[in-house]
C-alpha atoms as a PDB file:
ATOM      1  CA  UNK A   1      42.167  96.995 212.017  1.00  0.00           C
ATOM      2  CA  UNK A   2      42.111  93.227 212.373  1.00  0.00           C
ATOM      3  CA  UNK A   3      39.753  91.589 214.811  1.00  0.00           C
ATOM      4  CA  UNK A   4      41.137  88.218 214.075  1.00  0.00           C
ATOM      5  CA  UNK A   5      42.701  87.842 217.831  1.00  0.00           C
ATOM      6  CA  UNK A   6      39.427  88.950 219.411  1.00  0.00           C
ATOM      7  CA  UNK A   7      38.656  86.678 222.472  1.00  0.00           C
ATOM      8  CA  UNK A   8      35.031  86.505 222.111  1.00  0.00           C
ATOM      9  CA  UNK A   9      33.538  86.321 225.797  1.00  0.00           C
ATOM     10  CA  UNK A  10      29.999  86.964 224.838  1.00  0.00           C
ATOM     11  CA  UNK A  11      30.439  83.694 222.563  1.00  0.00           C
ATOM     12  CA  UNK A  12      31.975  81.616 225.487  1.00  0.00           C
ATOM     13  CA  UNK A  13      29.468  82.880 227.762  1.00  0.00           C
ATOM     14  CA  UNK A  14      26.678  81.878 225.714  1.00  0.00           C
ATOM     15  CA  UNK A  15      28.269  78.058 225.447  1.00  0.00           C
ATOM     16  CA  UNK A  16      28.564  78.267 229.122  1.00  0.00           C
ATOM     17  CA  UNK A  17      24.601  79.156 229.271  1.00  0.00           C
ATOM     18  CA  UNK A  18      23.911  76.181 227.661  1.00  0.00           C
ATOM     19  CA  UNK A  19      25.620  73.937 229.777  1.00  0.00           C
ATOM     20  CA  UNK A  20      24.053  75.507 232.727  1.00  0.00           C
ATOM     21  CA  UNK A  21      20.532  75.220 230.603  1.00  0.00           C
ATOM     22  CA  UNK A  22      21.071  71.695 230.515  1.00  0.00           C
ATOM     23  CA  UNK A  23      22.424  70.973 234.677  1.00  0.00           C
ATOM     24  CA  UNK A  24      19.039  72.994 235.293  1.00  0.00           C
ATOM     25  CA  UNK A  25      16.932  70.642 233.184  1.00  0.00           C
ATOM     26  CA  UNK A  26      18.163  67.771 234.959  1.00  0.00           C
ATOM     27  CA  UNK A  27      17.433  69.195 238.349  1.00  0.00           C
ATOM     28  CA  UNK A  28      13.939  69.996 236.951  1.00  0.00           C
ATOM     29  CA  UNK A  29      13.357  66.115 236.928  1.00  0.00           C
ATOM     30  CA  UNK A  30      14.081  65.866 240.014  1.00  0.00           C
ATOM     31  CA  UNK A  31      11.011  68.610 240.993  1.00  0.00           C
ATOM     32  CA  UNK A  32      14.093  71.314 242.151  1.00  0.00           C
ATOM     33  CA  UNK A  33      14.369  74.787 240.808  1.00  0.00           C
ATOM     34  CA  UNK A  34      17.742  76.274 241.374  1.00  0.00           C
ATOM     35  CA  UNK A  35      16.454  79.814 243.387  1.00  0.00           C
ATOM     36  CA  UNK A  36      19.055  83.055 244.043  1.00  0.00           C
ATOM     37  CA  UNK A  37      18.610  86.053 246.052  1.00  0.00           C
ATOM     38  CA  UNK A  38      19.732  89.698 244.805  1.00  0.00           C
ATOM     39  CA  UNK A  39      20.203  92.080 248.016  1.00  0.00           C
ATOM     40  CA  UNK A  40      20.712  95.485 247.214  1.00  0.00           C
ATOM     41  CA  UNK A  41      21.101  98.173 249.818  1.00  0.00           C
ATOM     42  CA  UNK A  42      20.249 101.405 248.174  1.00  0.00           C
ATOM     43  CA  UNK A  43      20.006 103.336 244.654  1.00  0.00           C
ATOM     44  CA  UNK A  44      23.535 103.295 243.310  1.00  0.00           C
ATOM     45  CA  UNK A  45      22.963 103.571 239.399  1.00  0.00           C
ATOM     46  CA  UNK A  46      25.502 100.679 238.225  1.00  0.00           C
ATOM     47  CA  UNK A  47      24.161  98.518 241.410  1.00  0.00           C
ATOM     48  CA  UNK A  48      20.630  98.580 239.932  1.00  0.00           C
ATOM     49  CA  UNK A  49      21.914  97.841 236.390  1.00  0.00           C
ATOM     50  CA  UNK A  50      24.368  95.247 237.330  1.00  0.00           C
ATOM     51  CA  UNK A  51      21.191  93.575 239.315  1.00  0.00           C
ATOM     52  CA  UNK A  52      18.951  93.670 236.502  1.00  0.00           C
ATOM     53  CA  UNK A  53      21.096  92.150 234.617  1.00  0.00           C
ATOM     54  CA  UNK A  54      21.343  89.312 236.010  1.00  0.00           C
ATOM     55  CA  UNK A  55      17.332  89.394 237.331  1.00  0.00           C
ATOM     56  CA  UNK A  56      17.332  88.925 233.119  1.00  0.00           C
ATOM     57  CA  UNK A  57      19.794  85.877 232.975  1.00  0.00           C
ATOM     58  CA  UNK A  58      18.316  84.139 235.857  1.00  0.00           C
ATOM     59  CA  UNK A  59      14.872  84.201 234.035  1.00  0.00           C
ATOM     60  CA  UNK A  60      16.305  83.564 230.540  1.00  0.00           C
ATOM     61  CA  UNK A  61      17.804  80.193 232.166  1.00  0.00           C
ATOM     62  CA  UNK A  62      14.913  78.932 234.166  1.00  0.00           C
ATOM     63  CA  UNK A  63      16.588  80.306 237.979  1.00  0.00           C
ATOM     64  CA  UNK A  64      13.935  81.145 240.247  1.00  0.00           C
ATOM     65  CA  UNK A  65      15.305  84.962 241.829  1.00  0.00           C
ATOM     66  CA  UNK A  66      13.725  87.012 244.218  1.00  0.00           C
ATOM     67  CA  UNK A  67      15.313  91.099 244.878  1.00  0.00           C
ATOM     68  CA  UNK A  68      15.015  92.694 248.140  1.00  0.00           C
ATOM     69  CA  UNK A  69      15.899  96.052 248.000  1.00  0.00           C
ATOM     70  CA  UNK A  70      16.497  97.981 250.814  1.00  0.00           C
ATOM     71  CA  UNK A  71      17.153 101.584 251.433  1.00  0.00           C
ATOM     72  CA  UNK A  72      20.243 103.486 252.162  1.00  0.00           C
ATOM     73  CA  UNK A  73      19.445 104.397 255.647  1.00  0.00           C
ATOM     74  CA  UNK A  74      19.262 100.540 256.321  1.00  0.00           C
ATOM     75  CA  UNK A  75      21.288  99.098 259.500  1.00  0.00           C
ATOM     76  CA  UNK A  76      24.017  96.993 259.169  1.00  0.00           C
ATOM     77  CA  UNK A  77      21.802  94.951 262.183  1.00  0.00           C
ATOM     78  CA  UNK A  78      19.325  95.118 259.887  1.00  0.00           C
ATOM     79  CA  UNK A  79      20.920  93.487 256.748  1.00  0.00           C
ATOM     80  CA  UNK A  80      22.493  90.766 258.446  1.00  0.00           C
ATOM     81  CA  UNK A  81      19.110  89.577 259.608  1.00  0.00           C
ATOM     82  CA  UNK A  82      17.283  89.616 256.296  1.00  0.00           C
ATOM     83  CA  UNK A  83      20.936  87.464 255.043  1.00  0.00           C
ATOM     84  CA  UNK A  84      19.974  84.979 258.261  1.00  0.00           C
ATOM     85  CA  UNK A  85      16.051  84.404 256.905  1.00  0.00           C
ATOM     86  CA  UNK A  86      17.547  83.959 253.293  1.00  0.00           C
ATOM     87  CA  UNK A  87      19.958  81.344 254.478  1.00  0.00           C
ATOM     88  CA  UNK A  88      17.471  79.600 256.741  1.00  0.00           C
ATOM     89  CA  UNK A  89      14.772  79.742 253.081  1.00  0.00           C
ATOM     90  CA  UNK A  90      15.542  76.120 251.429  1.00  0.00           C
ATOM     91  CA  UNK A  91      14.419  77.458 248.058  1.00  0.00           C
ATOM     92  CA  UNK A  92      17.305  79.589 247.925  1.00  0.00           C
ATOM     93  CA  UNK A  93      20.413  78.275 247.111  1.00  0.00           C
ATOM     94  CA  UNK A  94      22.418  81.780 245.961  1.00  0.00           C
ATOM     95  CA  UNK A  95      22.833  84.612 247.978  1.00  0.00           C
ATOM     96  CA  UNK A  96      24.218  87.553 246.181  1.00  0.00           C
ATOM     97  CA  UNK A  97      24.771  91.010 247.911  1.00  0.00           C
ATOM     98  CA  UNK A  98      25.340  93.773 245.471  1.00  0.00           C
ATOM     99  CA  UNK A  99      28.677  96.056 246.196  1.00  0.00           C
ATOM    100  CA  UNK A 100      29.267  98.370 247.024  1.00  0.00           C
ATOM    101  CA  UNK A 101      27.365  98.796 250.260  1.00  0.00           C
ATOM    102  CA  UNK A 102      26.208 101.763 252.383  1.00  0.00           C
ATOM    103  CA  UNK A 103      29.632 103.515 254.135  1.00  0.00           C
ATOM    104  CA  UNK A 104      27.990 102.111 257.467  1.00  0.00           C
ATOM    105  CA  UNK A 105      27.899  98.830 256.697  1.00  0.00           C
ATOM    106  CA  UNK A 106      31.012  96.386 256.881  1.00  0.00           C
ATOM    107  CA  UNK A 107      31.027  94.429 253.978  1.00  0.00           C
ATOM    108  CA  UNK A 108      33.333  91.832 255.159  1.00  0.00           C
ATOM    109  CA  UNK A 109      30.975  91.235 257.991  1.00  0.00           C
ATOM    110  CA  UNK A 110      27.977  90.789 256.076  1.00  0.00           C
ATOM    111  CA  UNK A 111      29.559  88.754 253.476  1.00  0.00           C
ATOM    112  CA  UNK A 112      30.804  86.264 255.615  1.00  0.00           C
ATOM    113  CA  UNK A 113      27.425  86.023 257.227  1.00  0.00           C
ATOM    114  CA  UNK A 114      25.843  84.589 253.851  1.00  0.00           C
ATOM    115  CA  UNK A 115      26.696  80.522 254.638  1.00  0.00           C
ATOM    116  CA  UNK A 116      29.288  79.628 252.312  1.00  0.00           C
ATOM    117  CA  UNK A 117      27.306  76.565 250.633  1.00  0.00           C
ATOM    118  CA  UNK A 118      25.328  79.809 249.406  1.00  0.00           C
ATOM    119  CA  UNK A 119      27.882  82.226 248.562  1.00  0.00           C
ATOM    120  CA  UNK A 120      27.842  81.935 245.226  1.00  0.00           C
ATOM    121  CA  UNK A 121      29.908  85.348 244.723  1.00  0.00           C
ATOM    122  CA  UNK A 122      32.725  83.327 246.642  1.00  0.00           C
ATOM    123  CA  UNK A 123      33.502  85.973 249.213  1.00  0.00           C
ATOM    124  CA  UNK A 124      32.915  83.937 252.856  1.00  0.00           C
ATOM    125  CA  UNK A 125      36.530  83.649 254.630  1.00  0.00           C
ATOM    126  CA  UNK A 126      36.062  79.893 253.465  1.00  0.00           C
ATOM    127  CA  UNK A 127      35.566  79.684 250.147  1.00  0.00           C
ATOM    128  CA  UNK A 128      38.496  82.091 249.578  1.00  0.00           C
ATOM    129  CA  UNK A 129      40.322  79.825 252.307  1.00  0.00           C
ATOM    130  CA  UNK A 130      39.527  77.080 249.771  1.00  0.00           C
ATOM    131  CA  UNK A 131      40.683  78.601 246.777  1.00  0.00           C
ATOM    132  CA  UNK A 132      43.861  79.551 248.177  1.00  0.00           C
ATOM    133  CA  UNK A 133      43.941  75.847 249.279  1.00  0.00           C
ATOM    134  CA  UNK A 134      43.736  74.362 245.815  1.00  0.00           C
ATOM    135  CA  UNK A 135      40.047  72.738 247.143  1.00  0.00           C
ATOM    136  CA  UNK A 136      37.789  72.702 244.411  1.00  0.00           C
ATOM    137  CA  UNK A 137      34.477  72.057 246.443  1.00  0.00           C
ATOM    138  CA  UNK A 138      34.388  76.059 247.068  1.00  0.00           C
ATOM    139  CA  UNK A 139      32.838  78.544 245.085  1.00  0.00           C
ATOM    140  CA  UNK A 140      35.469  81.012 243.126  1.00  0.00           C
ATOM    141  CA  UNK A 141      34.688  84.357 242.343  1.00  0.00           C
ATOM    142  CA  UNK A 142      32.662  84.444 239.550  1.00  0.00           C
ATOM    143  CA  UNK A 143      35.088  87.567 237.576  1.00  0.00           C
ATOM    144  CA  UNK A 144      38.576  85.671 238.024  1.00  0.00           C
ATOM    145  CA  UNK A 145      36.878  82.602 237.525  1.00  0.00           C
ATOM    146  CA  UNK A 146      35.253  83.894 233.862  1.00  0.00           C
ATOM    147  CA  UNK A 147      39.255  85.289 233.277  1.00  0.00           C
ATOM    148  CA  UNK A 148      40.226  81.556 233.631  1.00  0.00           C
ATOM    149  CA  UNK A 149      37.845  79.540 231.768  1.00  0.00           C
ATOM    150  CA  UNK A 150      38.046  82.991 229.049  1.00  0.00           C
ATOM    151  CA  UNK A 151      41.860  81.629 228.706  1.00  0.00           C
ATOM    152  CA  UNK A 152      40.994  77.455 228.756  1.00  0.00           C
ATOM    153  CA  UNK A 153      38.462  77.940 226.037  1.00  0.00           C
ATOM    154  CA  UNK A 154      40.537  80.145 223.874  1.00  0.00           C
ATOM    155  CA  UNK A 155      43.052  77.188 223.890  1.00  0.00           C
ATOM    156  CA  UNK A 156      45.673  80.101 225.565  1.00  0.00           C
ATOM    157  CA  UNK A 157      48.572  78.095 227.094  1.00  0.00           C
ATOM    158  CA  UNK A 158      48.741  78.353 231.002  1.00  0.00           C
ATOM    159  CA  UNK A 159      51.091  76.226 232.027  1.00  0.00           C
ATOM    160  CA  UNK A 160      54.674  77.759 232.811  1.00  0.00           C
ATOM    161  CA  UNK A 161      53.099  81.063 231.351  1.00  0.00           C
ATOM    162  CA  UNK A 162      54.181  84.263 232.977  1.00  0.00           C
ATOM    163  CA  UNK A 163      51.598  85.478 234.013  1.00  0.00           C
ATOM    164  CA  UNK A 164      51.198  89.122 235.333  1.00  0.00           C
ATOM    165  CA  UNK A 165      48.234  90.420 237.296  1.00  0.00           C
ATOM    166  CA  UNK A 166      47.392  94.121 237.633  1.00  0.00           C
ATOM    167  CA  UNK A 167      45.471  95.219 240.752  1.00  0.00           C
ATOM    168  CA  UNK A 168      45.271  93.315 244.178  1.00  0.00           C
ATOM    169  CA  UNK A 169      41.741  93.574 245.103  1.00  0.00           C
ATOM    170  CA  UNK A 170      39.720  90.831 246.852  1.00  0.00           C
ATOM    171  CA  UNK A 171      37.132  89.908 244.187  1.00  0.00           C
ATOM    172  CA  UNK A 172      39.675  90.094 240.894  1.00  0.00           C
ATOM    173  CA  UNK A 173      43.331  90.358 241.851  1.00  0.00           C
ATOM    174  CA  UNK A 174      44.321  87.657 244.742  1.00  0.00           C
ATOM    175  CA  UNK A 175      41.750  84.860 244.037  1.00  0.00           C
ATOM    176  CA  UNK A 176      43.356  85.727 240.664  1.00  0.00           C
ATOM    177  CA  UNK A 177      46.418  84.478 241.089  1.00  0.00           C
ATOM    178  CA  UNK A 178      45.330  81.621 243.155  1.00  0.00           C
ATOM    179  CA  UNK A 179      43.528  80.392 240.528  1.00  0.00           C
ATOM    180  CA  UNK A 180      46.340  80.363 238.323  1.00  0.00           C
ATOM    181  CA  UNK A 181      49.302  79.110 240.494  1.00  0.00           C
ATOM    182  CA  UNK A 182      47.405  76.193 241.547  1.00  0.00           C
ATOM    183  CA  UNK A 183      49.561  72.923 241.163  1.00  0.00           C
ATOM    184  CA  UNK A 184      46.381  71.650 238.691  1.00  0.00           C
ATOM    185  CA  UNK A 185      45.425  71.550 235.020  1.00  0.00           C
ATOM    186  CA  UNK A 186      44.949  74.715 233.536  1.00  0.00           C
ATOM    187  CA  UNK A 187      47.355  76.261 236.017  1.00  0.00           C
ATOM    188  CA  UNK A 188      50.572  76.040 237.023  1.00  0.00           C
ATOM    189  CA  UNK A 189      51.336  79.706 236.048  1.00  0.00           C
ATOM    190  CA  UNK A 190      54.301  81.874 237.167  1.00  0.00           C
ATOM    191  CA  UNK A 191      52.479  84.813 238.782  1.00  0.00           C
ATOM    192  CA  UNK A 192      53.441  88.348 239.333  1.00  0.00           C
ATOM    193  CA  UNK A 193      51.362  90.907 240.872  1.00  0.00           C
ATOM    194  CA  UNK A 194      51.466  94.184 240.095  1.00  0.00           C
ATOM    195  CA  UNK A 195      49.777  97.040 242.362  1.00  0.00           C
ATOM    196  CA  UNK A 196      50.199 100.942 242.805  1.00  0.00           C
ATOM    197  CA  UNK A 197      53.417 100.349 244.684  1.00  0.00           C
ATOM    198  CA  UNK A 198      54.748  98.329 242.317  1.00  0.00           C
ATOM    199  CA  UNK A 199      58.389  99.867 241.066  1.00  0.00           C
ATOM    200  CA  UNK A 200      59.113 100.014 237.212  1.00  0.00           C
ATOM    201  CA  UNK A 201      55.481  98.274 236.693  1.00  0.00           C
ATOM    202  CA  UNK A 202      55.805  98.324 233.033  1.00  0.00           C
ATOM    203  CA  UNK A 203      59.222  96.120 232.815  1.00  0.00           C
ATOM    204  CA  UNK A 204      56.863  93.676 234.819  1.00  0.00           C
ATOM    205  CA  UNK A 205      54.298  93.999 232.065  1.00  0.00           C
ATOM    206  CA  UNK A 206      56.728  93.399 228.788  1.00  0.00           C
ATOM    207  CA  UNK A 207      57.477  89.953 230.590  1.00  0.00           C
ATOM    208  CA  UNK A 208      53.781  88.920 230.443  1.00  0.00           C
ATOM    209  CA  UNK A 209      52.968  86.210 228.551  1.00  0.00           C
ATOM    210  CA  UNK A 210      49.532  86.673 229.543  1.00  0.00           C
ATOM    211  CA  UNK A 211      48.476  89.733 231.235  1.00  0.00           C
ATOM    212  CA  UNK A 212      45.097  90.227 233.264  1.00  0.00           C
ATOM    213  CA  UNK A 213      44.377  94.375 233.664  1.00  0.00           C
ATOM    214  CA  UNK A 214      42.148  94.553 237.031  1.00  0.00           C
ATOM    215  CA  UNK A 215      43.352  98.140 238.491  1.00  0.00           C
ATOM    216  CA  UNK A 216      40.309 100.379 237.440  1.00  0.00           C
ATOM    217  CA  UNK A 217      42.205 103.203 236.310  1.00  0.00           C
ATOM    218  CA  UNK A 218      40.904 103.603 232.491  1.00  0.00           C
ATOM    219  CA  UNK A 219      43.042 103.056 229.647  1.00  0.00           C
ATOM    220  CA  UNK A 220      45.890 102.886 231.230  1.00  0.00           C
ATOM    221  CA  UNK A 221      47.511  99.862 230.120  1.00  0.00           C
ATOM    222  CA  UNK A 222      49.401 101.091 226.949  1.00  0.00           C
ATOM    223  CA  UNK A 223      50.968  99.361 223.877  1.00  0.00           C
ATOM    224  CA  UNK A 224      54.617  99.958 224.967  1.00  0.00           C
ATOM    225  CA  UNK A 225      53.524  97.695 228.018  1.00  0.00           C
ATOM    226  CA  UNK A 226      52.803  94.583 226.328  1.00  0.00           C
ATOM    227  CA  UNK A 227      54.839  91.847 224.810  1.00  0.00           C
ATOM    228  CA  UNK A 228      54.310  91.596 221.244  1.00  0.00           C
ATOM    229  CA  UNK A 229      51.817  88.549 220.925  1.00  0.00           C
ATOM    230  CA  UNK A 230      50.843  88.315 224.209  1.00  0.00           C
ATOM    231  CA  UNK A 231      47.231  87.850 225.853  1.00  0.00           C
ATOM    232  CA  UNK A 232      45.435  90.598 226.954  1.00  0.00           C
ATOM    233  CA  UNK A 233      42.955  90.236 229.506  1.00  0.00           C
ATOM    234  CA  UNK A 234      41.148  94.083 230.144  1.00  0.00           C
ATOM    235  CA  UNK A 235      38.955  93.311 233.652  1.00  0.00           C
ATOM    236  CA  UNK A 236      38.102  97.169 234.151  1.00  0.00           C
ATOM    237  CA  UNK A 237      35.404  98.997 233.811  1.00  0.00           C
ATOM    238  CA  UNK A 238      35.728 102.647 234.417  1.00  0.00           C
ATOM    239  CA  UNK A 239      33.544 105.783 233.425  1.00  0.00           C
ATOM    240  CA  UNK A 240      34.907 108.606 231.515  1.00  0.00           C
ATOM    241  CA  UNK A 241      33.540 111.858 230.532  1.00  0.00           C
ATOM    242  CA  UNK A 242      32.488 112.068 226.724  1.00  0.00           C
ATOM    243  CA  UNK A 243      29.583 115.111 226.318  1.00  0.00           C
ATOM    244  CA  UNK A 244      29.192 113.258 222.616  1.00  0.00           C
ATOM    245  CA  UNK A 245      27.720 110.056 224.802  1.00  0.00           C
ATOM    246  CA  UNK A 246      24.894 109.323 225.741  1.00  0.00           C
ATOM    247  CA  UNK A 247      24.731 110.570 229.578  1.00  0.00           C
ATOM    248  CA  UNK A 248      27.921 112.204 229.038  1.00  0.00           C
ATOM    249  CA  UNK A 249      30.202 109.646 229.642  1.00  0.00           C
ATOM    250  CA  UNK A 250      31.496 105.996 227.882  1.00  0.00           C
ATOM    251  CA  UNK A 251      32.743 103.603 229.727  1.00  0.00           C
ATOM    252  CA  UNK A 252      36.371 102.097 229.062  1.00  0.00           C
ATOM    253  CA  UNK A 253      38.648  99.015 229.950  1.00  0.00           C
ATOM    254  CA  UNK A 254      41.917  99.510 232.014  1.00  0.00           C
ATOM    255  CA  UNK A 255      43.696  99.012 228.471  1.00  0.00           C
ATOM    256  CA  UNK A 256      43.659 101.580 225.848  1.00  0.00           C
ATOM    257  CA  UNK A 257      42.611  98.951 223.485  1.00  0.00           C
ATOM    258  CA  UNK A 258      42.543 100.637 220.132  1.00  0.00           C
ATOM    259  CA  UNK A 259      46.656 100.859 220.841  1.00  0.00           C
ATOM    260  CA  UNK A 260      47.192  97.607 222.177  1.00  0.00           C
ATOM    261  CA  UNK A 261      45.070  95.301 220.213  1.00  0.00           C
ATOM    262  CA  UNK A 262      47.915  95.337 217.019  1.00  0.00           C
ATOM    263  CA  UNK A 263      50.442  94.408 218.851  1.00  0.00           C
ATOM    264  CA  UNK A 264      48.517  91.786 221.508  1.00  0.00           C
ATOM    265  CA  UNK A 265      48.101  88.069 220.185  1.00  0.00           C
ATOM    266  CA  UNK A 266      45.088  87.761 221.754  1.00  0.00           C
ATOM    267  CA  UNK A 267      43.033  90.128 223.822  1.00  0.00           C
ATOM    268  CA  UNK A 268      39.289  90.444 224.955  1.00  0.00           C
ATOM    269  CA  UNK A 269      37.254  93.489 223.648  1.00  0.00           C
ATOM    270  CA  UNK A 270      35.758  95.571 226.687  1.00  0.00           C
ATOM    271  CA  UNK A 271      32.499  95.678 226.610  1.00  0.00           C
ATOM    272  CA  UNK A 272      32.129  92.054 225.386  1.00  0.00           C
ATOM    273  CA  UNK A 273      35.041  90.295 227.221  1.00  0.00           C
ATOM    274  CA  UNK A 274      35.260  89.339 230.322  1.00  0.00           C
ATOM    275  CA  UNK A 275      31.585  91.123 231.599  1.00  0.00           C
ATOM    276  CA  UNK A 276      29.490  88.341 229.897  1.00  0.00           C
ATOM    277  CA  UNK A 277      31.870  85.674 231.691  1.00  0.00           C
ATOM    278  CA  UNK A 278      31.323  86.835 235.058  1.00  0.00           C
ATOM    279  CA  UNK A 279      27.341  86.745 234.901  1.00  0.00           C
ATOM    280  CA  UNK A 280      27.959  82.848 233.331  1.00  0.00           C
ATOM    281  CA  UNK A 281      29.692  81.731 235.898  1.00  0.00           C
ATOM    282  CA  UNK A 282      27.052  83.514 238.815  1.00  0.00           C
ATOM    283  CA  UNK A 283      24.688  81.369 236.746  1.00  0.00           C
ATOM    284  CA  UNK A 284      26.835  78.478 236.987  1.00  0.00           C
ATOM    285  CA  UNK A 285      27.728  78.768 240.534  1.00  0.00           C
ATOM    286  CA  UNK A 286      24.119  79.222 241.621  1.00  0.00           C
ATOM    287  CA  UNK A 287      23.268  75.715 240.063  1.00  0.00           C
ATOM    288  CA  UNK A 288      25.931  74.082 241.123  1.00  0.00           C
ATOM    289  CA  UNK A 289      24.963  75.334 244.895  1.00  0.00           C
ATOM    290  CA  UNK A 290      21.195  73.818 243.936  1.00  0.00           C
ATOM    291  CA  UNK A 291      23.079  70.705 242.777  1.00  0.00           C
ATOM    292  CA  UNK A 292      25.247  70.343 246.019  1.00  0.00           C
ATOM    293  CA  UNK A 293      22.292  71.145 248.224  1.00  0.00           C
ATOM    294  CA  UNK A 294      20.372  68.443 246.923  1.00  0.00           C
ATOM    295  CA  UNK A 295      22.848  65.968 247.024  1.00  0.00           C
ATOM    296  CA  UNK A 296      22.724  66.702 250.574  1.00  0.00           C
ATOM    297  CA  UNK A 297      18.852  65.671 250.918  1.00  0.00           C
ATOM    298  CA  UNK A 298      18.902  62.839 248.739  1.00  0.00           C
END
């Protein structure tokens, strides 16, 4: 097998950490410490490993984090008032609340309570208003927005591309394609998105010059779907049962990689694609919230 078309996202990520090393620097001689706030309501086992993940990066990169863990039983009341003291704390310039949330608890309601100058995540009614909007002083969410700097830095061509997008979720699938229509550089795409309704969804896949796999059904994107030397962008992370694992399970991609990497021209490994993007660009957007925020007292 030839790992030649690989698109290394670990390796971007890292070059992306280093910029972000060096915006943090600067803002250290200034006396400011960019400073982000995990919130995590309960003990779902990804949530806590997804968290300490990036507790790790933000100490790694100089951030200054804090965690407040709460427990499942926790109000919605509740939660929206420890989100009011965090965006009242000037130290903090992040806000990230884990998903998913307790049943009880309307996510949409508490994320649009974190102020958007703080929503790094890029989930407040405005920021997505922005991004739809084409205006670039919003926050993007940080997993579509790792897809698209994944396919600038690989040199992939986006301009006129067909593009096709599988899944229509709020944090991958719509700001997705909004990203990627935009009238801008590194845009201008022809976008199609696919979802479950979506009738003879693997003609639409053929046509892809570059296609972004965001359902979270695993494997599922197979080699008869995708146009010989295309990009293949695998977004999903699902658990499957393997009692020859470790915990009894793996986890895969939404593409049944070993099938489609031969005939793909380019396509991201999963783990190692597009995961390592999104925590670089949480990192990114949490010191570019420090940056704006001091802007504002200077």
């Amino acid at each position: 097998m030839s790992w030649n078309n690989l698109i290394d996202g670990r390796a971007i990520a890292e070059r992306i950490h280093a910029e972000t090393a060096q915006r943090i620097a600067a803002l250290e001689t200034r006396g400011l410490k960019p400073g982000l706030a995990f919130v995590r309501v309960g003990e779902d086992p990804a949530s806590k490993v997804y968290v300490g993940m990036k507790e790790r990066l933000c100490a790694r990169l100089g951030i200054a984090s804090v965690m407040h863990v709460l427990p499942e039983t926790t109000t919605q009341a509740e939660l929206l008032a420890l989100i009011e003291k965090l965006n009242a704390d000037p130290q903090l310039h992040g806000i990230l609340v884990q998903a998913p949330l307790p049943r009880h608890i309307r996510a949409a309601t508490v994320f649009s309570t974190v102020r958007p100058e703080k929503d790094v995540d890029g989930f407040h009614p405005i920021n997505v208003g922005k991004l739809m909007l084409g205006d670039a002083s919003g926050f993007a969410p940080c997993t579509p927005a790792g897809v698209h700097e994944l396919l600038i830095r690989s040199q992939v061509a986006i301009q006129g591309a067909e593009v096709v997008v599988l899944g229509r979720s709020n944090i991958v699938g719509k700001p997705m394609i909004a990203l990627l229509l935009q009238k801008a550089p590194h845009a201008n795409a022809t976008v199609t998105l696919c979802h479950s309704q979506t009738r003879d969804l693997a003609t639409h896949c053929r046509r892809a010059d570059i296609l972004i796999a965001a359902l979270g059904v695993a494997e599922f994107v197979k080699a008869d779907m995708v146009k010989p030397g295309g990009v293949v962008i695998d977004v999903g992370v699902n658990r499957v049962n393997d009692p020859d694992a470790k915990g009894g399970y793996r986890l895969v991609g939404d593409v049944d990689f070993a099938r489609v990497q031969p005939v793909a021209g380019r396509i991201t490994p999963n783990p190692g694609g597009v995961g390592p993007m999104t925590l670089a660009l949480l990192m990114r957007n949490t010191v570019r919230a420090a940056e704006m925020a001091a802007g504002q007292r200077a």
